[in-house]
C-alpha atoms as a PDB file:
ATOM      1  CA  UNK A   1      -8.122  29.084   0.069  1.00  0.00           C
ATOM      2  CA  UNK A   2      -7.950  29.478   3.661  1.00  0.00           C
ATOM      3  CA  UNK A   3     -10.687  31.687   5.594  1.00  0.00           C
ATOM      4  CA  UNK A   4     -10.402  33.497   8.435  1.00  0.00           C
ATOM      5  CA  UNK A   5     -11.843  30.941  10.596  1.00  0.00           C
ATOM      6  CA  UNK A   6      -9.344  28.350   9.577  1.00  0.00           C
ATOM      7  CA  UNK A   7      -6.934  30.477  10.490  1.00  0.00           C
ATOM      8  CA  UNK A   8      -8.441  31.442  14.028  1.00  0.00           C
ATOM      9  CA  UNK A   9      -8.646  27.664  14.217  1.00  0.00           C
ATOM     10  CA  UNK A  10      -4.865  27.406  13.679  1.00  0.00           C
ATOM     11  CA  UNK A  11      -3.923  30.577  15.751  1.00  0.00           C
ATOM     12  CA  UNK A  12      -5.655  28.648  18.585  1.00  0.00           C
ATOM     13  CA  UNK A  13      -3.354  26.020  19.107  1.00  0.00           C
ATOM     14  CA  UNK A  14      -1.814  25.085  22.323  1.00  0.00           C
ATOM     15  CA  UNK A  15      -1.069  21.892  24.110  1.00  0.00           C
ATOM     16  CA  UNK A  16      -2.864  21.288  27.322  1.00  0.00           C
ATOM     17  CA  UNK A  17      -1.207  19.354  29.723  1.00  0.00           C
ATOM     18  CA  UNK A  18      -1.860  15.171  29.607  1.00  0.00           C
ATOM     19  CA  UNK A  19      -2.553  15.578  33.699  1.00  0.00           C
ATOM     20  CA  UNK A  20      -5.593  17.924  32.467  1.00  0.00           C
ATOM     21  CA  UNK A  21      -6.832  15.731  30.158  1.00  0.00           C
ATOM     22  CA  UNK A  22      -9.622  13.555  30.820  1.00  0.00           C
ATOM     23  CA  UNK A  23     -12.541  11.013  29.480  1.00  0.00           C
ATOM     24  CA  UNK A  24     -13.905  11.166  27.063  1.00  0.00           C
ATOM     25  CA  UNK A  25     -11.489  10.459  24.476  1.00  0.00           C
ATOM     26  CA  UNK A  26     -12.072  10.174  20.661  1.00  0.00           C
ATOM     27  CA  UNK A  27     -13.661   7.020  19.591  1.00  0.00           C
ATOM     28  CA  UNK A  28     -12.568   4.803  16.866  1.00  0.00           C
ATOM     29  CA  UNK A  29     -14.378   6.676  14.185  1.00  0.00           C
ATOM     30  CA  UNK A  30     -13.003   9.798  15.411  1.00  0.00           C
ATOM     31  CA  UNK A  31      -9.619   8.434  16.004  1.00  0.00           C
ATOM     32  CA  UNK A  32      -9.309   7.567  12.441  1.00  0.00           C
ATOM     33  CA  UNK A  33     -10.591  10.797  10.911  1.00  0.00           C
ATOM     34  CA  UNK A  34      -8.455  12.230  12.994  1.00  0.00           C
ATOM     35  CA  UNK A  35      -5.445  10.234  11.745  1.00  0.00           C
ATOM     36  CA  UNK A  36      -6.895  11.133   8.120  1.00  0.00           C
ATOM     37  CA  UNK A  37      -5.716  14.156   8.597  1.00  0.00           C
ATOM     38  CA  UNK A  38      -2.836  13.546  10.016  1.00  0.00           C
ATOM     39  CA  UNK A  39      -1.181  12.153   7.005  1.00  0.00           C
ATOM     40  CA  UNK A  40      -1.996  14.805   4.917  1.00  0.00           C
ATOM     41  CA  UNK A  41       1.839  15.764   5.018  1.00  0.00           C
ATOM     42  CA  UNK A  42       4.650  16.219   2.958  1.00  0.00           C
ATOM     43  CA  UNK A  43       5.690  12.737   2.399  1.00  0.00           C
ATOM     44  CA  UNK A  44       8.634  12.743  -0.475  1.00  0.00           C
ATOM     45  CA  UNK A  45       8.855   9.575  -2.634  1.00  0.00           C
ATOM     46  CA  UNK A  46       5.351   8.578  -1.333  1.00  0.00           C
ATOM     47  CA  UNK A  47       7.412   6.362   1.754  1.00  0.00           C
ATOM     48  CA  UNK A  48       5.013   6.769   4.066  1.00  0.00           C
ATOM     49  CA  UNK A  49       7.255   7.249   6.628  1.00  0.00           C
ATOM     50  CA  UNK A  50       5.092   6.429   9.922  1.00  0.00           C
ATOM     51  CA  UNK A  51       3.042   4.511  11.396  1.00  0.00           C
ATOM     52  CA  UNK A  52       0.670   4.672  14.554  1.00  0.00           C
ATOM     53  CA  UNK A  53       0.098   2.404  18.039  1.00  0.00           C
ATOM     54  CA  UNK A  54      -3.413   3.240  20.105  1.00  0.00           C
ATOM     55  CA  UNK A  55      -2.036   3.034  23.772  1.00  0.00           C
ATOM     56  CA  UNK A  56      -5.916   3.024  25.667  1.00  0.00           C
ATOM     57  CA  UNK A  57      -7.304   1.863  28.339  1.00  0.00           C
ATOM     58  CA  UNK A  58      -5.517  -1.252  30.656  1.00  0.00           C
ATOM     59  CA  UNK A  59      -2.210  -0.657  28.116  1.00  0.00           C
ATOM     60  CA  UNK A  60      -1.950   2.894  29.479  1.00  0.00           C
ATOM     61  CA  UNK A  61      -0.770   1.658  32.965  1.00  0.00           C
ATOM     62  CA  UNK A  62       0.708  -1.811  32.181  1.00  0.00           C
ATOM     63  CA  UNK A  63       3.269   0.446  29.979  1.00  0.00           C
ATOM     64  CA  UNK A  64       3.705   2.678  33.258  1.00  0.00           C
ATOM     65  CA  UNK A  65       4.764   0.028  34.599  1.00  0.00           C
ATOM     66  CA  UNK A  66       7.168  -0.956  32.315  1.00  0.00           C
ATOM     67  CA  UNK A  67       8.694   1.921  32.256  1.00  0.00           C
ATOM     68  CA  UNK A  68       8.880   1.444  36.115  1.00  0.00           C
ATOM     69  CA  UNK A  69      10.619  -1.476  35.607  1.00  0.00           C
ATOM     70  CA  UNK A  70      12.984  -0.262  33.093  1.00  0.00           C
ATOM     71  CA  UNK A  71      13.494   2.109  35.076  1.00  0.00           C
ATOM     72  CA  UNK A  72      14.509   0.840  37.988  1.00  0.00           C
ATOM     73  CA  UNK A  73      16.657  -1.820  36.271  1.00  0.00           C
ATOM     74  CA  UNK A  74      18.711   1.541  34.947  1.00  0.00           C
ATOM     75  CA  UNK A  75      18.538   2.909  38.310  1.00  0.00           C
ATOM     76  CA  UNK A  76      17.791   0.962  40.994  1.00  0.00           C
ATOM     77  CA  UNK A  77      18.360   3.668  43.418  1.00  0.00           C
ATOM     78  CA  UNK A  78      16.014   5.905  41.239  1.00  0.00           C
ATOM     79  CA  UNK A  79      14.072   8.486  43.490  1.00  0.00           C
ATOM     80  CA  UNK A  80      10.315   7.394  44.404  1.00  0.00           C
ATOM     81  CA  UNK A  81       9.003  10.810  42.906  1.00  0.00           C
ATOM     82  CA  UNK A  82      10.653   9.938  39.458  1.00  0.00           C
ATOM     83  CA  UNK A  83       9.126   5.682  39.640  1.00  0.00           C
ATOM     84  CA  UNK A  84       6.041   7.326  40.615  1.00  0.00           C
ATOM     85  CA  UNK A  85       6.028  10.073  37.682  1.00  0.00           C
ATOM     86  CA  UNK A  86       6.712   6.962  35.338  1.00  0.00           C
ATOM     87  CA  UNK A  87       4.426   4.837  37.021  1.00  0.00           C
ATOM     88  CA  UNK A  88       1.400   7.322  35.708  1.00  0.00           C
ATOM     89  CA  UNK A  89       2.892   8.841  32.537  1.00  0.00           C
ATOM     90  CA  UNK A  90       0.566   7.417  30.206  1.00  0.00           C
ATOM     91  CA  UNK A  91      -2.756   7.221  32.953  1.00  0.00           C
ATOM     92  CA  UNK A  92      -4.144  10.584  32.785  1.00  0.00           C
ATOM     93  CA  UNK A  93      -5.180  11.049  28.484  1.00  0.00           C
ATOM     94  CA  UNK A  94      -7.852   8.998  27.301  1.00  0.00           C
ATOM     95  CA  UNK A  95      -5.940   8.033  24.371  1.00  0.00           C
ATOM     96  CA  UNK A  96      -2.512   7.963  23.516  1.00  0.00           C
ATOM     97  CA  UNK A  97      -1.067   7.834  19.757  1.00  0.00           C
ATOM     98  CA  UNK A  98       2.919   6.565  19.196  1.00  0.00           C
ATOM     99  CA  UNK A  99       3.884   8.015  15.919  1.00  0.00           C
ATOM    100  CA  UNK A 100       6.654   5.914  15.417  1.00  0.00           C
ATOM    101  CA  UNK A 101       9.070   6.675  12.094  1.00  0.00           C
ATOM    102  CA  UNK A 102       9.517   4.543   9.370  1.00  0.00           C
ATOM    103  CA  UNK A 103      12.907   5.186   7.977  1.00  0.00           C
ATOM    104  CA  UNK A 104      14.471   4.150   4.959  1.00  0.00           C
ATOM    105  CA  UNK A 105      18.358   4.027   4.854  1.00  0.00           C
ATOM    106  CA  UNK A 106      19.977   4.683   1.825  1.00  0.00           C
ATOM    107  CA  UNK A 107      16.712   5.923  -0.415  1.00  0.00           C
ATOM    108  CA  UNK A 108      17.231   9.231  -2.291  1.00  0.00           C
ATOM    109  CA  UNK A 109      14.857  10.741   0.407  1.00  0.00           C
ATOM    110  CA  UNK A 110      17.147  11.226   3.024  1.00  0.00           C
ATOM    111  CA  UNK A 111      16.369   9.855   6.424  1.00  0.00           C
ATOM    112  CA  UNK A 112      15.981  13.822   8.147  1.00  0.00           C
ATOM    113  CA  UNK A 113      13.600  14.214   5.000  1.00  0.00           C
ATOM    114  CA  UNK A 114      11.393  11.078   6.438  1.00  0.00           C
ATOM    115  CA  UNK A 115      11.971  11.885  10.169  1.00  0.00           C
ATOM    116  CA  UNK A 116      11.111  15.502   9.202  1.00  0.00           C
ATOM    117  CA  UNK A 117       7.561  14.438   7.674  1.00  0.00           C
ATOM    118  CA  UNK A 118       6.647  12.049  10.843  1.00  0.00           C
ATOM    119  CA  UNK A 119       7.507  15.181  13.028  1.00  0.00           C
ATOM    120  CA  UNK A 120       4.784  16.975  11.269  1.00  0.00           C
ATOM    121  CA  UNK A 121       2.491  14.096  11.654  1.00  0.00           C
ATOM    122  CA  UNK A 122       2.980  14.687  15.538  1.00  0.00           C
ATOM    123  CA  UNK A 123       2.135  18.247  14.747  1.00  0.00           C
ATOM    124  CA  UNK A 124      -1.202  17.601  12.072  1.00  0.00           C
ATOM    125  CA  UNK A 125      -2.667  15.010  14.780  1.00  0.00           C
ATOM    126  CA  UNK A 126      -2.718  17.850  17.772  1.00  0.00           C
ATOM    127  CA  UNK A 127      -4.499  20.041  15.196  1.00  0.00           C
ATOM    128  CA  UNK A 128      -6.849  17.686  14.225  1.00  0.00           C
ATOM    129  CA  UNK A 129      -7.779  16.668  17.455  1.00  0.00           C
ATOM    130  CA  UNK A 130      -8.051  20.378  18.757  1.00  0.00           C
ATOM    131  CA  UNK A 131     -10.360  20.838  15.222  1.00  0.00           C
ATOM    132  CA  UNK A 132     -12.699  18.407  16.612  1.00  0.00           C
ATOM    133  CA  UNK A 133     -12.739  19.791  20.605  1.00  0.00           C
ATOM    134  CA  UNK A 134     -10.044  17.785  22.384  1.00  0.00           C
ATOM    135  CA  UNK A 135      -7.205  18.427  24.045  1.00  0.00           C
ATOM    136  CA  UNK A 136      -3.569  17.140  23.005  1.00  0.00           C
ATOM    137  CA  UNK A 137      -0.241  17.103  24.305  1.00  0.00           C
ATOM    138  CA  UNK A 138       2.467  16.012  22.124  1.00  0.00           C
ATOM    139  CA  UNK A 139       5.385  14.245  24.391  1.00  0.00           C
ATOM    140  CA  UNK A 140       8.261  12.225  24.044  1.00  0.00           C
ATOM    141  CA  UNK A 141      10.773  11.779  27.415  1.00  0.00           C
ATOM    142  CA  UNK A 142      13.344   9.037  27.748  1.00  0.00           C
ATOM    143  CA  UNK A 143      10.799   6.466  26.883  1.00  0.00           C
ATOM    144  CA  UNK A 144      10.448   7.610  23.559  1.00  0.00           C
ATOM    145  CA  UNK A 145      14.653   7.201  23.227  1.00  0.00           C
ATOM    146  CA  UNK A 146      15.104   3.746  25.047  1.00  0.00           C
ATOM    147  CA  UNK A 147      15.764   0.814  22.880  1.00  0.00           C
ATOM    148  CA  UNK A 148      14.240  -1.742  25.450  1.00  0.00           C
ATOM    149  CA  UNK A 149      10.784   0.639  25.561  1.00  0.00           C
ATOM    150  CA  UNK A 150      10.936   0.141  22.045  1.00  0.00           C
ATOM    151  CA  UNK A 151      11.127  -3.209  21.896  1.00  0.00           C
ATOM    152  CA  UNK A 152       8.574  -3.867  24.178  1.00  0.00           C
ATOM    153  CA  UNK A 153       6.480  -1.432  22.261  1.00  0.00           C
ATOM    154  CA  UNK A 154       7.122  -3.662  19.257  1.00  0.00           C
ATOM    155  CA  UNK A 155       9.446  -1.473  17.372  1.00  0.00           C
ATOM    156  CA  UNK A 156      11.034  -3.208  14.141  1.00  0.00           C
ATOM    157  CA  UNK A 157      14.923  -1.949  13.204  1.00  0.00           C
ATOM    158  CA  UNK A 158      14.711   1.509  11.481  1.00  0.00           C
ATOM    159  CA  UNK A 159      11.774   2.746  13.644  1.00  0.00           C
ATOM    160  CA  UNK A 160      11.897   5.569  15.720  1.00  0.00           C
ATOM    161  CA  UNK A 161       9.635   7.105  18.476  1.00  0.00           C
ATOM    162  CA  UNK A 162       9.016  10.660  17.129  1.00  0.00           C
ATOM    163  CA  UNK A 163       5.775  11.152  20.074  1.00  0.00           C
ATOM    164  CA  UNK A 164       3.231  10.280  22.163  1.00  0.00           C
ATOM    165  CA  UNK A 165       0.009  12.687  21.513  1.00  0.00           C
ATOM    166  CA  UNK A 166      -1.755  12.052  24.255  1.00  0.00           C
ATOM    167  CA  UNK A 167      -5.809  13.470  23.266  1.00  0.00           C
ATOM    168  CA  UNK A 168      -8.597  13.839  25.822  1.00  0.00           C
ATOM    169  CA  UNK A 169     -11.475  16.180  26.913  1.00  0.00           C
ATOM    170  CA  UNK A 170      -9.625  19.159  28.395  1.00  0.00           C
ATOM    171  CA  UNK A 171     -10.436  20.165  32.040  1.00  0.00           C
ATOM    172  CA  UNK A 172      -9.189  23.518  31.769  1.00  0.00           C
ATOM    173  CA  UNK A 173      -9.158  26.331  29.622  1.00  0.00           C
ATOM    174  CA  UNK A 174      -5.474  26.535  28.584  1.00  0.00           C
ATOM    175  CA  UNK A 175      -4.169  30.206  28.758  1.00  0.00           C
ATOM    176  CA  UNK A 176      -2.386  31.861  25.670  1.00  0.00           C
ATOM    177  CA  UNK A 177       0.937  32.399  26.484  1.00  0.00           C
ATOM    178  CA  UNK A 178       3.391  34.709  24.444  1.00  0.00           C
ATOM    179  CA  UNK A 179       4.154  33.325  21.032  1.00  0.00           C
ATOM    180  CA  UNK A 180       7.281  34.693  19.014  1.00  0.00           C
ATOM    181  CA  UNK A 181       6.957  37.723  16.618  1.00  0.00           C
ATOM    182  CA  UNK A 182       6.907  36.315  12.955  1.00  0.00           C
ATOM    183  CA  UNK A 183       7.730  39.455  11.518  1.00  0.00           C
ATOM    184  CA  UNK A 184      10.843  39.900  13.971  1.00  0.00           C
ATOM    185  CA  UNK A 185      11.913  36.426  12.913  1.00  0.00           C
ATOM    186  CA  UNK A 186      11.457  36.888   8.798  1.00  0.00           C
ATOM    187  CA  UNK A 187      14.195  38.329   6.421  1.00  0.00           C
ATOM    188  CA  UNK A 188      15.037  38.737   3.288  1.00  0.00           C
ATOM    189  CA  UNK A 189      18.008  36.831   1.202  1.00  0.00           C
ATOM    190  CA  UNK A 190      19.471  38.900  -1.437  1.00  0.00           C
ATOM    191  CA  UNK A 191      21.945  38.191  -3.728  1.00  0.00           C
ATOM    192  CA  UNK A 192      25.537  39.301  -3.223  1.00  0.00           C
ATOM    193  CA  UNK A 193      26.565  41.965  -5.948  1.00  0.00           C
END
C-alpha cells in the first residue's frame, strides 16, 4: 500500500538540470541499489529488455570529444557554440547511466512493448536517485540517435539509446513548475448503445 509519504516522494519529482549537478555522485553501492530499482518494471516475457553503461569520470569528456569529432566530421562548418556545447555534454553530472534497449525482433512481445519498458527504466532510475537525495536529468540529443556514437559506445545490432540519466548532488533547489491537471486529462469510455 502506498503512504502518503511515498506519494509526496513521487509528487516531488523534477529533473534538475545536468549543468547544476555536481560531486558527489552515487557510489558503486549506491549506483547499484539504485539500478535495483530501476528494473522493477514491467518487463513482458521476462526479456529483460535493457541494459546499462557507467559513463564517470575521464570517459565523461573523452566521449565529449567524440561527439566533437563526430560532429564536426557531419559538419565541418558546425558553429563553435554547438562543438563547444558537445565538447562538455557529459562533464558537468558526476555520473552518467546509458540505458540502452535490448530489442528482440520478431518475439510475441512486440518491439514498442520492449522499448516501452526501457523508457520506464529511464523514468524508475530518476526516481530512485531523487529517493536517495540526488539530482537527475534524463537526456537523450542526437548522440543518443547516431549510429557511429553508438558504435563507439559499443552498441551491438538491435540496441537502442533510450537515455542518458545524468545523477549528481544538486546545486540548486529546482522550482515546481506547473504540472498538467489529471482530472482535466481523465475520461470515461462507455459503451456505444
Amino acid at each position: 500500500m502506498i503512504t502518503d509519504n511515498a506519494l509526496q516522494i513521487l509528487n516531488a519529482r523534477r529533473s534538475l538540470p545536468s549543468r547544476q549537478l555536481g560531486e558527489p555522485g552515487p557510489d558503486q553501492t549506491t549506483l547499484l541499489a539504485m539500478l535495483q530499482a530501476a528494473v522493477r518494471v514491467p518487463d513482458h516475457g521476462k526479456l529483460v529488455p535493457f541494459r546499462f553503461l557507467r559513463i564517470a569520470g575521464d570517459a565523461r569528456m573523452a566521449l565529449g570529444e567524440s561527439l566533437v569529432a563526430r560532429a564536426l566530421a557531419l559538419d565541418p562548418e558546425a558553429p563553435q557554440a554547438a562543438v563547444l556545447k558537445d565538447r562538455e555534454r557529459f562533464n558537468h553530472a558526476p555520473v552518467i547511466v546509458a540505458v540502452i534497449a535490448r530489442l528482440t525482433p520478431g518475439h510475441k512481445v512486440p518491439e514498442q512493448e520492449q522499448l516501452l519498458s526501457a523508457g520506464s527504466v529511464c523514468f524508475a532510475l530518476l526516481q530512485s536517485a531523487q529517493a536517495l537525495g540526488f539530482g537527475a536529468q534524463w537526456l537523450t540529443g542526437w548522440a543518443a540517435y547516431d549510429p557511429a556514437i553508438a558504435a563507439s559506445l559499443g552498441l551491438q545490432p538491435g540496441e537502442k539509446i533510450v537515455g542518458f540519466i545524468h545523477i549528481g548532488t544538486p546545486r540548486l533547489e529546482v522550482p515546481e513548475r506547473d504540472r498538467p491537471d489529471a482530472a482535466a486529462l481523465l475520461s470515461d469510455w462507455l459503451p456505444h448503445a
